[in-house]
PDB file of N, CA and C in Angstrom:
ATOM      1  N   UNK A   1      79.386  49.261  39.691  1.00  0.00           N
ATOM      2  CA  UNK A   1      79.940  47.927  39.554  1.00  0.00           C
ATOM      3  C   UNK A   1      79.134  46.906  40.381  1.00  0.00           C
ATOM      4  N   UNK A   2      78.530  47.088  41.654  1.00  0.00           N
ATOM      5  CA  UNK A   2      78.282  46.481  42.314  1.00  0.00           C
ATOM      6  C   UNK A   2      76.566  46.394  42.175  1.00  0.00           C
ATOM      7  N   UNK A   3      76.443  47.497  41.558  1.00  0.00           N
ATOM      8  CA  UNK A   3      74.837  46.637  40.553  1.00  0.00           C
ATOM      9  C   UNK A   3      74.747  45.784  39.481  1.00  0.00           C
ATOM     10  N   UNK A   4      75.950  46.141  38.600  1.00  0.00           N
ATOM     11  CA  UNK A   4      75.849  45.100  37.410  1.00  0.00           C
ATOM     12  C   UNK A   4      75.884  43.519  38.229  1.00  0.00           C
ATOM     13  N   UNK A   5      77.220  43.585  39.194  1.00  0.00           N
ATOM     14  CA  UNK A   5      76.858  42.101  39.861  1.00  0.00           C
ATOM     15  C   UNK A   5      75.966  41.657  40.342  1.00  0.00           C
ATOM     16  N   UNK A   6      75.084  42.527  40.733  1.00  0.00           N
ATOM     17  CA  UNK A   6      73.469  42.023  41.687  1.00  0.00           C
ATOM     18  C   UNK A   6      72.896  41.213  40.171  1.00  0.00           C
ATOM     19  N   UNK A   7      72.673  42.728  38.958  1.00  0.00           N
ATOM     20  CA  UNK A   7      71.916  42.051  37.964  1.00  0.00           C
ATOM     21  C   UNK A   7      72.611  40.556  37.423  1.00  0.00           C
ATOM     22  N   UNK A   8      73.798  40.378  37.006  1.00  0.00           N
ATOM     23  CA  UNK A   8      74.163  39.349  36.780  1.00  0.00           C
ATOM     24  C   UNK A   8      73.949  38.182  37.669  1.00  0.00           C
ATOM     25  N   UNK A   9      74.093  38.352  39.226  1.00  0.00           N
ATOM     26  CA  UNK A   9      73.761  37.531  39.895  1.00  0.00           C
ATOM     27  C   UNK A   9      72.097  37.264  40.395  1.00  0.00           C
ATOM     28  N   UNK A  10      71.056  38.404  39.604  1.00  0.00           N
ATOM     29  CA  UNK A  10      69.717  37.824  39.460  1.00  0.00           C
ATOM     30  C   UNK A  10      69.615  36.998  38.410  1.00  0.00           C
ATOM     31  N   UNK A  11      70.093  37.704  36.893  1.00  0.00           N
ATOM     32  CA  UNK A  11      69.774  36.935  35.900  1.00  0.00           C
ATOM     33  C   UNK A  11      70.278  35.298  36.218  1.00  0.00           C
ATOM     34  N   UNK A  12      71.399  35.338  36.985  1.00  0.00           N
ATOM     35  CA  UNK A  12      71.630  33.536  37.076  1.00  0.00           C
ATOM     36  C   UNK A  12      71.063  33.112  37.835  1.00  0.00           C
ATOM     37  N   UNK A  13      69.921  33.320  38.716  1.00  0.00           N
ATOM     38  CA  UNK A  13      69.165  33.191  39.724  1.00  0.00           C
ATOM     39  C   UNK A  13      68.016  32.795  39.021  1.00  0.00           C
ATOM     40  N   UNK A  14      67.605  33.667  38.647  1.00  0.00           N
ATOM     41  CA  UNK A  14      66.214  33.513  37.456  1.00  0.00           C
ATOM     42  C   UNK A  14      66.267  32.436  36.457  1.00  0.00           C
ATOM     43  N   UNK A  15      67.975  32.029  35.854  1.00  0.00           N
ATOM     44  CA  UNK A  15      67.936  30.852  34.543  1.00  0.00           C
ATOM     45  C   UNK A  15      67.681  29.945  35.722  1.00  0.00           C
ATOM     46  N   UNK A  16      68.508  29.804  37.057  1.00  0.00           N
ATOM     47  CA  UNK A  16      68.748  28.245  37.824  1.00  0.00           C
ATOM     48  C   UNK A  16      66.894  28.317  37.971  1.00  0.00           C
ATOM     49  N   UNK A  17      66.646  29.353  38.464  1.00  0.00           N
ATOM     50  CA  UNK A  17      64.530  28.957  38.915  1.00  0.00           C
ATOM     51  C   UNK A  17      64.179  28.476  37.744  1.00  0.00           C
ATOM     52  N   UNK A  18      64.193  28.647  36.491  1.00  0.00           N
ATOM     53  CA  UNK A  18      63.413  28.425  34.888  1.00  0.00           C
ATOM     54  C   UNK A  18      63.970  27.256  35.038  1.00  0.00           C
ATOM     55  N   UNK A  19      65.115  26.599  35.291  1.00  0.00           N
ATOM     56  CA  UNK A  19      65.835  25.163  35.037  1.00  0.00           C
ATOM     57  C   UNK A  19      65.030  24.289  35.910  1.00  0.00           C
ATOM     58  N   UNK A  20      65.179  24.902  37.463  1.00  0.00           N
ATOM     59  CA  UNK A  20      64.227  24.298  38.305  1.00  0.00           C
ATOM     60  C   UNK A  20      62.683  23.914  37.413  1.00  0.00           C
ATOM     61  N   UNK A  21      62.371  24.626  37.749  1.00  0.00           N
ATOM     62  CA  UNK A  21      60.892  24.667  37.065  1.00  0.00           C
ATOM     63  C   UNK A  21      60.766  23.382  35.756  1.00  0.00           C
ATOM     64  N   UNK A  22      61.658  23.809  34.945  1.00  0.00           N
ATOM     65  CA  UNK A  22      61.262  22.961  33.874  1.00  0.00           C
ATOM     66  C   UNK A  22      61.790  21.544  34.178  1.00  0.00           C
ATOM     67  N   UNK A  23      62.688  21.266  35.207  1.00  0.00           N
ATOM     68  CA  UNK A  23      62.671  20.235  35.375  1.00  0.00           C
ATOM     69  C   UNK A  23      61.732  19.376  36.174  1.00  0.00           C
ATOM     70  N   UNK A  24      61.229  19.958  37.257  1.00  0.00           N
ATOM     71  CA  UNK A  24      59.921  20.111  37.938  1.00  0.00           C
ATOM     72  C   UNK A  24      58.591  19.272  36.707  1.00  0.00           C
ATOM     73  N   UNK A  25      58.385  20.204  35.753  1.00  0.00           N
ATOM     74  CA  UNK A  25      57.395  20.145  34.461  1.00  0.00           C
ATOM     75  C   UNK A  25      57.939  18.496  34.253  1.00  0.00           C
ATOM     76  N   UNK A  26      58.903  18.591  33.553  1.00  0.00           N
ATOM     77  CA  UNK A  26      59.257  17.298  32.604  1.00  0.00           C
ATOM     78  C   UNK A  26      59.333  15.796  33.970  1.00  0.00           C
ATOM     79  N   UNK A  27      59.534  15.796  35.352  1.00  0.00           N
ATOM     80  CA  UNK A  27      59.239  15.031  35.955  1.00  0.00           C
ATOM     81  C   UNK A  27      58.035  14.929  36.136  1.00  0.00           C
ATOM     82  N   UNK A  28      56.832  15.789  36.326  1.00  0.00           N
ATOM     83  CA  UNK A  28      55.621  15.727  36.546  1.00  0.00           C
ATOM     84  C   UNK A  28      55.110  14.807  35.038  1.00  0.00           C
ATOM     85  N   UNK A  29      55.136  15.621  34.135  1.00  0.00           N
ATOM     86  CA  UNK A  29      55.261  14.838  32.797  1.00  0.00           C
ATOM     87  C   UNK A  29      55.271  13.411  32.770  1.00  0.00           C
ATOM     88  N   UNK A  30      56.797  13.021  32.977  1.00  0.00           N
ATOM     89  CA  UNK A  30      57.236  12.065  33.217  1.00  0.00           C
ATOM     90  C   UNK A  30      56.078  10.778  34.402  1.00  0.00           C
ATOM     91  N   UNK A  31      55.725  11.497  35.323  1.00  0.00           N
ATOM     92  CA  UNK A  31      54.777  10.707  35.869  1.00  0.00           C
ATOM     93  C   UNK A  31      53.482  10.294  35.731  1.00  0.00           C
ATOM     94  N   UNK A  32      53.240  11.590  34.766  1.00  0.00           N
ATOM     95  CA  UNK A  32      51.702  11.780  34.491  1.00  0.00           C
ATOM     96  C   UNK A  32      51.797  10.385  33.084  1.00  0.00           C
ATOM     97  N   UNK A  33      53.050  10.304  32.421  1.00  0.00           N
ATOM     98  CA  UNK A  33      52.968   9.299  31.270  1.00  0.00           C
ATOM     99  C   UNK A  33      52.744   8.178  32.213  1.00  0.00           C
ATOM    100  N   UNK A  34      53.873   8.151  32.545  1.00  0.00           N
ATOM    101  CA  UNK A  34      53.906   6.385  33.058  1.00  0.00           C
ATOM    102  C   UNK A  34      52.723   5.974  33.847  1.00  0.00           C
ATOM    103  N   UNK A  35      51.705   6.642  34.845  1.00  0.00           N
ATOM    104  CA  UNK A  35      50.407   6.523  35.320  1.00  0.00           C
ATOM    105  C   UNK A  35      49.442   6.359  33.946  1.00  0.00           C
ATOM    106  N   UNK A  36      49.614   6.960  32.899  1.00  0.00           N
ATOM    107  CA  UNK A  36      48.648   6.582  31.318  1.00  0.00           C
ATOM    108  C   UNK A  36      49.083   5.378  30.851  1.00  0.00           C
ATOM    109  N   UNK A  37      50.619   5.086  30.829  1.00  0.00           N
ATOM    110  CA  UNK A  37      50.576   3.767  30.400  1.00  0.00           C
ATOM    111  C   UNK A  37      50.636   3.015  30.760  1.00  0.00           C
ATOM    112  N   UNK A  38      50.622   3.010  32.531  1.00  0.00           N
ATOM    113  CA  UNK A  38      49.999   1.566  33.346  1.00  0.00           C
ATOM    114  C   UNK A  38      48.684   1.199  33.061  1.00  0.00           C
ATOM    115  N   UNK A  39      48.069   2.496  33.236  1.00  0.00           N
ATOM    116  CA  UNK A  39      46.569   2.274  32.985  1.00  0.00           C
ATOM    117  C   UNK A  39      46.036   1.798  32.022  1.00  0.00           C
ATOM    118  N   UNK A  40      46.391   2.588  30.446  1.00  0.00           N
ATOM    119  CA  UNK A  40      46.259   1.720  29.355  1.00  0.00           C
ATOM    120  C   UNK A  40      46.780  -0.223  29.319  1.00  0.00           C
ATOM    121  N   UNK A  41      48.004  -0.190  29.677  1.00  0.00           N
ATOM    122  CA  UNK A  41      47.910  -1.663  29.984  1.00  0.00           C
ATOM    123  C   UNK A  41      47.038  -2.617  30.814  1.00  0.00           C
ATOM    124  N   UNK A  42      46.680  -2.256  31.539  1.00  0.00           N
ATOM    125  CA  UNK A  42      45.549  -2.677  32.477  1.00  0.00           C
ATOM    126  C   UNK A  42      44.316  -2.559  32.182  1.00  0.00           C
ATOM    127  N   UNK A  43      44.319  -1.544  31.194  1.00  0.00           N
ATOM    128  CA  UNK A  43      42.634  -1.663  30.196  1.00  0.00           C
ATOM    129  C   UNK A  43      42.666  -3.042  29.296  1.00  0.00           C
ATOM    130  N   UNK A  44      44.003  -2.671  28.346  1.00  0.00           N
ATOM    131  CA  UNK A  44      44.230  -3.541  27.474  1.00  0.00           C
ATOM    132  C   UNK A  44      44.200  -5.302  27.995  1.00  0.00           C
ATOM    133  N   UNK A  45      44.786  -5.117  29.207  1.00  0.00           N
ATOM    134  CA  UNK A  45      44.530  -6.504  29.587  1.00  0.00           C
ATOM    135  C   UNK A  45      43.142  -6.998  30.069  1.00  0.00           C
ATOM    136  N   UNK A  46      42.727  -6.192  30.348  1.00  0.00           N
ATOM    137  CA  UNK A  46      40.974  -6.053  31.091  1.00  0.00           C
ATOM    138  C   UNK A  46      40.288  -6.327  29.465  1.00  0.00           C
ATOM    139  N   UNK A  47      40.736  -5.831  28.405  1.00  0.00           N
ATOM    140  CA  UNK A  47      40.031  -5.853  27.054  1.00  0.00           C
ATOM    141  C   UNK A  47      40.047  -7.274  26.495  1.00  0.00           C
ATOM    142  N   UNK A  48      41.285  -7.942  26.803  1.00  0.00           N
ATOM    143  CA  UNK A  48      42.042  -9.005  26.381  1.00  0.00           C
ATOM    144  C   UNK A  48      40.788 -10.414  27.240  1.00  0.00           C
ATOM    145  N   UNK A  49      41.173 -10.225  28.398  1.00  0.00           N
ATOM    146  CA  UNK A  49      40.452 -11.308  29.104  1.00  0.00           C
ATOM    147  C   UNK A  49      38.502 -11.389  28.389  1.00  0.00           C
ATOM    148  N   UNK A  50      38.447  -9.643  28.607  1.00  0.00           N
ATOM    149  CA  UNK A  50      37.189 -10.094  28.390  1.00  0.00           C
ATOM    150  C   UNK A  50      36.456 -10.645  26.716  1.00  0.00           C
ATOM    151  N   UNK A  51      37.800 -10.454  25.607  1.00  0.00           N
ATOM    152  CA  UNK A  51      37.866 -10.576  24.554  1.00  0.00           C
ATOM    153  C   UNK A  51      37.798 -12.354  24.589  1.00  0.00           C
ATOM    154  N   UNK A  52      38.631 -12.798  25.259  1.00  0.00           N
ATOM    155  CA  UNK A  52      38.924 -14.311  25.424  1.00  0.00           C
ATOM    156  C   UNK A  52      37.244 -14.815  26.179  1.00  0.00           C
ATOM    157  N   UNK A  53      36.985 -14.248  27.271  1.00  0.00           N
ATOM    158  CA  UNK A  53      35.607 -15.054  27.498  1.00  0.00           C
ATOM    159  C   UNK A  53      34.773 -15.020  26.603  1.00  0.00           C
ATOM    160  N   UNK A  54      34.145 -13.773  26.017  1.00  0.00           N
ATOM    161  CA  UNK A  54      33.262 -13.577  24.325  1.00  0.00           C
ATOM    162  C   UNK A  54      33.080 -14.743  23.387  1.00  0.00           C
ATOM    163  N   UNK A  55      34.975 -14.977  23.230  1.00  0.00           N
ATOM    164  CA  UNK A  55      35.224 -16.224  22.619  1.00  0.00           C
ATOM    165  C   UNK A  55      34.832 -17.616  22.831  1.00  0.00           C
ATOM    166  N   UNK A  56      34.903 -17.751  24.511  1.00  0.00           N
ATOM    167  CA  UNK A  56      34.320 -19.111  25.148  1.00  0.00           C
ATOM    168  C   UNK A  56      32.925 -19.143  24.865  1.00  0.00           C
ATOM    169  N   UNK A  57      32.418 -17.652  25.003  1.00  0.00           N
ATOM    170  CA  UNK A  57      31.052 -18.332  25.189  1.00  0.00           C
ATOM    171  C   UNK A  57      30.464 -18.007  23.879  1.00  0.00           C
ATOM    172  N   UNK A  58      31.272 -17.611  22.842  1.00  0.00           N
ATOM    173  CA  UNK A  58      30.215 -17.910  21.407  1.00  0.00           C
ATOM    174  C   UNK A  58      30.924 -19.322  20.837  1.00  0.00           C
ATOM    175  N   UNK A  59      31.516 -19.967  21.420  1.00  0.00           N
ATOM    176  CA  UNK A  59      31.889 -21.114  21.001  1.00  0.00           C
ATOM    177  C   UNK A  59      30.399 -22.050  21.537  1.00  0.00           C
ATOM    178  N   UNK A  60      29.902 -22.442  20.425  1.00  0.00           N
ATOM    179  CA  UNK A  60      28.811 -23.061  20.979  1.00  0.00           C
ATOM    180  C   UNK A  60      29.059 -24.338  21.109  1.00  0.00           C
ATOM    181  N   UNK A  61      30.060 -25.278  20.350  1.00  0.00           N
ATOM    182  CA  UNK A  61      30.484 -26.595  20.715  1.00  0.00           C
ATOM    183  C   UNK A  61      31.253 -26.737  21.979  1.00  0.00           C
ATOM    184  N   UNK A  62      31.729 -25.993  22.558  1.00  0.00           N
ATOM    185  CA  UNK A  62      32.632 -26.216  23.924  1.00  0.00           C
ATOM    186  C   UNK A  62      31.316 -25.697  25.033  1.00  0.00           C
ATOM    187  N   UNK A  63      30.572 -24.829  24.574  1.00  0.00           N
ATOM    188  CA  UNK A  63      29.398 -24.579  25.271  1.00  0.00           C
ATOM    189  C   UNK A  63      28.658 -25.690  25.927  1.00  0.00           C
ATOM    190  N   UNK A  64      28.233 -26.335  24.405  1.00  0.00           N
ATOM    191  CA  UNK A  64      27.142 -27.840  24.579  1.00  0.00           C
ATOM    192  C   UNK A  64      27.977 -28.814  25.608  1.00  0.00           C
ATOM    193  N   UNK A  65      29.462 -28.643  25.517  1.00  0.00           N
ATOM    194  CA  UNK A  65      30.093 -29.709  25.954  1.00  0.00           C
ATOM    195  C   UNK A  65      30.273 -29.448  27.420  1.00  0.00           C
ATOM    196  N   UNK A  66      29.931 -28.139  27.866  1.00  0.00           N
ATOM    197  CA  UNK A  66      30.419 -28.198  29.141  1.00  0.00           C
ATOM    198  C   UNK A  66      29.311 -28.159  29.695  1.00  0.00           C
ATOM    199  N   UNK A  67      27.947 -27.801  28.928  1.00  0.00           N
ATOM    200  CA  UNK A  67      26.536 -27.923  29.577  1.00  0.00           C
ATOM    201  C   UNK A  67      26.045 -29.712  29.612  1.00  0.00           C
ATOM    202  N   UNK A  68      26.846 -30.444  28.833  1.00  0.00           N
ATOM    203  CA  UNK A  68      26.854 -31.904  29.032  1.00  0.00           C
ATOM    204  C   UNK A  68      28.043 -32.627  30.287  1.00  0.00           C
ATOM    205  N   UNK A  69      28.855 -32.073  30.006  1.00  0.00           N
ATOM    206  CA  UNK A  69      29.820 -32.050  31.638  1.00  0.00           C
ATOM    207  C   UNK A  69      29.222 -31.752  33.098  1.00  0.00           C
ATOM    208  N   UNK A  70      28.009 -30.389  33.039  1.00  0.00           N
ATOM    209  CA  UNK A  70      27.673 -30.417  33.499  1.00  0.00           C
ATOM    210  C   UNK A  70      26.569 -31.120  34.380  1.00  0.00           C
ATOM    211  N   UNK A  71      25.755 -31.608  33.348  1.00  0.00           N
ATOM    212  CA  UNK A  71      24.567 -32.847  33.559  1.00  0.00           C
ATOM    213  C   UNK A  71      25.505 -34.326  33.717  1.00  0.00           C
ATOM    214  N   UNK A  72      26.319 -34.609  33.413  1.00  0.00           N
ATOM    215  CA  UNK A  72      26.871 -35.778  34.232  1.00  0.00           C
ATOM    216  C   UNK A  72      27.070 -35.611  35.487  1.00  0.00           C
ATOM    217  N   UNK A  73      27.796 -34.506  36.149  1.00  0.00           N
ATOM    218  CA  UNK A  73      28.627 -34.371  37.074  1.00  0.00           C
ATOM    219  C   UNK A  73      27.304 -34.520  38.330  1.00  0.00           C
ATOM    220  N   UNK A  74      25.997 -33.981  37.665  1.00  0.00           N
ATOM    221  CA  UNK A  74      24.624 -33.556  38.757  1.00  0.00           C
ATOM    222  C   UNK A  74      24.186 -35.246  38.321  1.00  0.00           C
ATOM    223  N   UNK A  75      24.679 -35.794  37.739  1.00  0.00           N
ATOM    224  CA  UNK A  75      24.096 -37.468  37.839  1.00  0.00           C
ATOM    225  C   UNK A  75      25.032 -37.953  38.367  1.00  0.00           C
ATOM    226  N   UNK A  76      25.736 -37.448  38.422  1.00  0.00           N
ATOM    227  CA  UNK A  76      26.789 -38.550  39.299  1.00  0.00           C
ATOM    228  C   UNK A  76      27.804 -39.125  38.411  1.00  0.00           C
ATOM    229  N   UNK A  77      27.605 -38.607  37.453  1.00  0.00           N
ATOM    230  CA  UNK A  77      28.668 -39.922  36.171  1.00  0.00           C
ATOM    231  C   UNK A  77      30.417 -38.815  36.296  1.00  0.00           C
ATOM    232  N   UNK A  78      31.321 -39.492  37.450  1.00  0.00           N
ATOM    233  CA  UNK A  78      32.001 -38.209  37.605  1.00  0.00           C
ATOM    234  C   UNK A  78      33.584 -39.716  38.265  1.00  0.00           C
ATOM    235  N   UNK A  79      34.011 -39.231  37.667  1.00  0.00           N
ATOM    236  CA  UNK A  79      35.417 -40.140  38.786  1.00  0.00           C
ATOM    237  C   UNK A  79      36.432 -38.973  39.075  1.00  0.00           C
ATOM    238  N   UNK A  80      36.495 -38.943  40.406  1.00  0.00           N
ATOM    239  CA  UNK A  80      37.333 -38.142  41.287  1.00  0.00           C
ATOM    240  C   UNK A  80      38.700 -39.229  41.244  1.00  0.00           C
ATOM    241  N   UNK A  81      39.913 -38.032  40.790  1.00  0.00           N
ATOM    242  CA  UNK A  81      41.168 -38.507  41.004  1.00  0.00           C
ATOM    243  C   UNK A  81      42.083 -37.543  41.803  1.00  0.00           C
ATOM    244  N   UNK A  82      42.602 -38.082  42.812  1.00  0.00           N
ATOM    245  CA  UNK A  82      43.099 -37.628  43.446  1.00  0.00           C
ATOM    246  C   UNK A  82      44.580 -37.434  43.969  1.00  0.00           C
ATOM    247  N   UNK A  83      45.587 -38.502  42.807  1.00  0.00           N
ATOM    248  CA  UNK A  83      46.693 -38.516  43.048  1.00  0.00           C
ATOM    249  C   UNK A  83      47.156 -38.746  41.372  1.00  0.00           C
ATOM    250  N   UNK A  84      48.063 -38.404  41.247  1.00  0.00           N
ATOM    251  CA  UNK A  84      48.702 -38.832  40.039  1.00  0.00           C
ATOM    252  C   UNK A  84      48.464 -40.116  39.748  1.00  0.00           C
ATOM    253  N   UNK A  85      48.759 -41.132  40.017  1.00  0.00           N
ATOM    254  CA  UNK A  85      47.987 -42.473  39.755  1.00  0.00           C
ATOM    255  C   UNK A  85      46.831 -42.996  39.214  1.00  0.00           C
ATOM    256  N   UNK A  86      46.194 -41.925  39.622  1.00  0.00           N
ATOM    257  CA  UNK A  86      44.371 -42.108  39.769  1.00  0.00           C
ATOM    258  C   UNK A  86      44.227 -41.635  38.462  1.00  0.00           C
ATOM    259  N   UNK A  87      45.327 -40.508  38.015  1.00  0.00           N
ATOM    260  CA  UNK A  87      45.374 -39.755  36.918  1.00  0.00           C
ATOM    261  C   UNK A  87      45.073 -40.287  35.831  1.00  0.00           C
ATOM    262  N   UNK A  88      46.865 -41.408  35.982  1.00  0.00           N
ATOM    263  CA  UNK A  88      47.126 -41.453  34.742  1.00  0.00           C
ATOM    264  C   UNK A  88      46.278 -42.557  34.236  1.00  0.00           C
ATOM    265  N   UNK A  89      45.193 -43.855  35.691  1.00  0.00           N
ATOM    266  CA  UNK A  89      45.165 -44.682  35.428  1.00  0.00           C
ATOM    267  C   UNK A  89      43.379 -44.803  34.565  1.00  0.00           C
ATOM    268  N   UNK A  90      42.679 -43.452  35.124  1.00  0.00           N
ATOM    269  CA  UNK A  90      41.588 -42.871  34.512  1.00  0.00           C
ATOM    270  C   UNK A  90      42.205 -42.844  32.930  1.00  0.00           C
ATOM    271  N   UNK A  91      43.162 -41.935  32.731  1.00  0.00           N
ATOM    272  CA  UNK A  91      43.575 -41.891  31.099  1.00  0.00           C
ATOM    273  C   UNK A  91      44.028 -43.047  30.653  1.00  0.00           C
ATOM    274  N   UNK A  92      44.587 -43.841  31.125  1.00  0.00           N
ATOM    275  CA  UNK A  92      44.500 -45.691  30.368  1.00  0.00           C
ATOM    276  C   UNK A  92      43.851 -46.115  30.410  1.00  0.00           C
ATOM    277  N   UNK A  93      42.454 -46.310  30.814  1.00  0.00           N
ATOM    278  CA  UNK A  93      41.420 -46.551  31.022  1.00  0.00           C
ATOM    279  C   UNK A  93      40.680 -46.048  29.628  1.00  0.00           C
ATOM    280  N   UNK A  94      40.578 -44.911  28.965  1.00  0.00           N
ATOM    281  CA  UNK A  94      40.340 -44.378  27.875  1.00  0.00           C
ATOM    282  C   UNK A  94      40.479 -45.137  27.158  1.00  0.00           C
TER     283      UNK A  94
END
């Protein structure tokens, strides 16, 4: 009698370790995803930005325009505003 209880009380010993275990697995799992899909998001956004600059710079009209922004600004043709005022009074000025 008092072996069948040992075995019964291994076999429930052995399911609780397999339960352990697999729960063990499916948290590891569980971490190993969510570390893939931070990462993938953080590619994807890394893909995104650099998708958007590509865009700036095969835009060749915003190109010309900022390489002409640029040659004013080295001549001097430039008005610094510095308060809202200055802002709005540059844009009425337009």
């Amino acid at each position: 009698m008092q072996k069948m209880k040992n075995t019964e009380t291994n076999e429930t010993m052995d399911e609780f370790d397999n339960l352990k275990t697999k729960k063990k697995i499916l948290l590891n799992f569980q971490k190993d995803f969510t570390s893939f899909r931070q990462l993938v998001e953080e590619k994807s956004k890394n893909l995104e930005e650099e998708l958007e600059e590509l865009l700036i710079l095969n835009n060749k009209d915003l190109m010309e325009s900022m390489k002409r922004a640029d040659e004013d600004i080295k001549a001097g043709r430039v008005t610094a505003c510095r308060t809202d005022k200055e802002i709005d009074d540059f844009f009425d000025s337009l």
